[in-house]
Protein backbone atom coordinates (compact mmCIF):
# COMPACT_ATOMS: atom_id res chain seq x y z
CA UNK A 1 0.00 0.00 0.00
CA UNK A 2 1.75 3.43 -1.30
CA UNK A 3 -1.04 5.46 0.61
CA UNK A 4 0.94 7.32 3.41
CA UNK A 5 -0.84 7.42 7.05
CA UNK A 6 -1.69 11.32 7.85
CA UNK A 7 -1.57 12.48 11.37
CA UNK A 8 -5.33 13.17 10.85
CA UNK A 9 -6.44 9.70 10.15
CA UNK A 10 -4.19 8.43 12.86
CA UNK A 11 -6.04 10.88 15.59
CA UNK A 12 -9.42 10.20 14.51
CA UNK A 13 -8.57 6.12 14.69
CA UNK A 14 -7.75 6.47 18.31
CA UNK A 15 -10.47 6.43 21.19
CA UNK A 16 -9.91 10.10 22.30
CA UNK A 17 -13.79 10.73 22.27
CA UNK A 18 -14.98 9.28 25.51
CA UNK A 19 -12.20 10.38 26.97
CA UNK A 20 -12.80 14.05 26.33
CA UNK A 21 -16.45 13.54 27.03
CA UNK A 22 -16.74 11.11 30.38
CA UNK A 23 -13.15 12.79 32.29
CA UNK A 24 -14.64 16.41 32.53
CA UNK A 25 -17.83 15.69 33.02
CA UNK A 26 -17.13 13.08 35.70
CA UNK A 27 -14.49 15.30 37.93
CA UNK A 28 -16.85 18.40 37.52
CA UNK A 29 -19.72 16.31 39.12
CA UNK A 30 -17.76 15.33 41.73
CA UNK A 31 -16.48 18.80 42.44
CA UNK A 32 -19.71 19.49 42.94
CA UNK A 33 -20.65 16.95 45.06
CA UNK A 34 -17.54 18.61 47.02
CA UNK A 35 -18.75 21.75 47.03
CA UNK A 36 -21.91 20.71 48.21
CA UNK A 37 -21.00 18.82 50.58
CA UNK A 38 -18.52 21.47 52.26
CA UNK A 39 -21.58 23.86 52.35
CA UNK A 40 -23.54 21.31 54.02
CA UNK A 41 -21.39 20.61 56.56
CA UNK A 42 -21.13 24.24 57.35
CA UNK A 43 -23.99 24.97 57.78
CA UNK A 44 -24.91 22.56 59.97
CA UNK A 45 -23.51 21.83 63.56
CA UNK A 46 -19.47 20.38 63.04
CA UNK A 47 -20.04 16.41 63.97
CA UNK A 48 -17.90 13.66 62.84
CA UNK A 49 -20.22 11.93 60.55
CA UNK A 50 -20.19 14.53 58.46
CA UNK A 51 -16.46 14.23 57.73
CA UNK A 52 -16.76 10.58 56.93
CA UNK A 53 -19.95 11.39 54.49
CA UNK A 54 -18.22 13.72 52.34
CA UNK A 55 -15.74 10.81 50.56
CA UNK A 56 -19.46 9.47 49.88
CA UNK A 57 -21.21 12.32 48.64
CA UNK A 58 -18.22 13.03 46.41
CA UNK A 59 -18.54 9.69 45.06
CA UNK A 60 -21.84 9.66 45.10
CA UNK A 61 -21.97 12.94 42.47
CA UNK A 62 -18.99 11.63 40.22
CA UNK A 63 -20.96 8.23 39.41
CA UNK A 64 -23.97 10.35 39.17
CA UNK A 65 -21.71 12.80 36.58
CA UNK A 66 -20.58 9.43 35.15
CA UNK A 67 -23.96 7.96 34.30
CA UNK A 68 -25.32 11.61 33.03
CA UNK A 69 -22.07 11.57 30.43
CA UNK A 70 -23.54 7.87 29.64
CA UNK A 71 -26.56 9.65 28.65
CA UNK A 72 -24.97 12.32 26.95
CA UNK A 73 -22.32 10.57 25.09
CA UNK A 74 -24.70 7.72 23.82
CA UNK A 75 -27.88 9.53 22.36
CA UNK A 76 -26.99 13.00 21.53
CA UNK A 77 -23.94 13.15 20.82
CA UNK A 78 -23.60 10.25 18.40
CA UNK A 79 -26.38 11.45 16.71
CA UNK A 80 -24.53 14.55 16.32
CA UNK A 81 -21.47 13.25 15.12
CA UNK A 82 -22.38 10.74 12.99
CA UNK A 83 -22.14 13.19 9.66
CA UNK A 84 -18.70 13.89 10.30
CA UNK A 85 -17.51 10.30 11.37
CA UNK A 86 -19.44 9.32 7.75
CA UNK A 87 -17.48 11.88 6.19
CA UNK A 88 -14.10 10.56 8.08
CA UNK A 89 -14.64 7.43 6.86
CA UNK A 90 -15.41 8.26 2.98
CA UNK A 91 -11.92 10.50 3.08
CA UNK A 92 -10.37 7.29 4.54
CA UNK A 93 -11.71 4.44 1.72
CA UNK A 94 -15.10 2.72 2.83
CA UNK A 95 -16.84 0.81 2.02
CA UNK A 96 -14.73 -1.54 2.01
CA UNK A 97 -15.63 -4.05 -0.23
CA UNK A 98 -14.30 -8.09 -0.02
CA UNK A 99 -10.56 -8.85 -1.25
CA UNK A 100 -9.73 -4.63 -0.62
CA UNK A 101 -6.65 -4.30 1.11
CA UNK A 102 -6.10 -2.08 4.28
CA UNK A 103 -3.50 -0.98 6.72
CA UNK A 104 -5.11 -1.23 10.40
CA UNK A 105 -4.17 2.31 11.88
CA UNK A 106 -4.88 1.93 15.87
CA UNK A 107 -4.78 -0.70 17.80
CA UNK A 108 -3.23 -4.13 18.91
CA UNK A 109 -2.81 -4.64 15.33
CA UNK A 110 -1.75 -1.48 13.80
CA UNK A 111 0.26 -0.87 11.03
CA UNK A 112 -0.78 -4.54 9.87
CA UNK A 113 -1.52 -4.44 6.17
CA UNK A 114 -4.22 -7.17 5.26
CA UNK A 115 -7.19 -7.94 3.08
CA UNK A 116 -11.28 -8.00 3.63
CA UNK A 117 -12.77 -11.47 3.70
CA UNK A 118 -16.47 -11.39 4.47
């Protein structure tokens, strides 16, 4: 294969996505549930429960930021992106039809040049 890999192709083969979507999303929730937490406790009388409930209320509002990025990432936003990840993959060849042969980009097996059977 004389086609030469661009930096492009190789970016949008990795799984960068989730990352950007579920990391922020999951820390800011739990910042929150910090936050909130913090306020609680202040404004209430000092007692040593509430120290020991704020490692669960953090926790508590980075799952809950974790399953709302679920919800996020899932239905809107790959409703949103499919156009341009269709458009990604026209630049990059497909469809791929049987016997075409392709270089694997990311992955276990990248860089491995090899042919579609079924």
């Amino acid at each position: 294969m004389g086609k030469k890999i661009t930096p492009l192709q190789v970016f949008f083969a990795q799984r960068w996505l989730p990352l950007v979507w579920f990391v922020p999303i999951t820390i800011s929730f739990g910042y929150f549930g910090a936050i909130m937490s913090f306020e609680y406790a202040q404004d209430h009388q000092f007692h040593f429960l509430y120290v020991l409930l704020i490692p669960v209320h953090i926790t508590a509002a980075a799952l809950m930021g974790f399953f709302i990025a679920i919800l996020t990432y899932v239905f809107p936003l790959t409703i949103l992106m499919h156009p341009f990840v269709s458009f990604r993959e026209r630049i990059n060849g497909a469809p791929f039809n049987v016997g075409d042969q392709i270089r694997i980009i990311a992955g276990p097996y990248r860089n491995r040049v090899t042919r579609i059977c079924s």
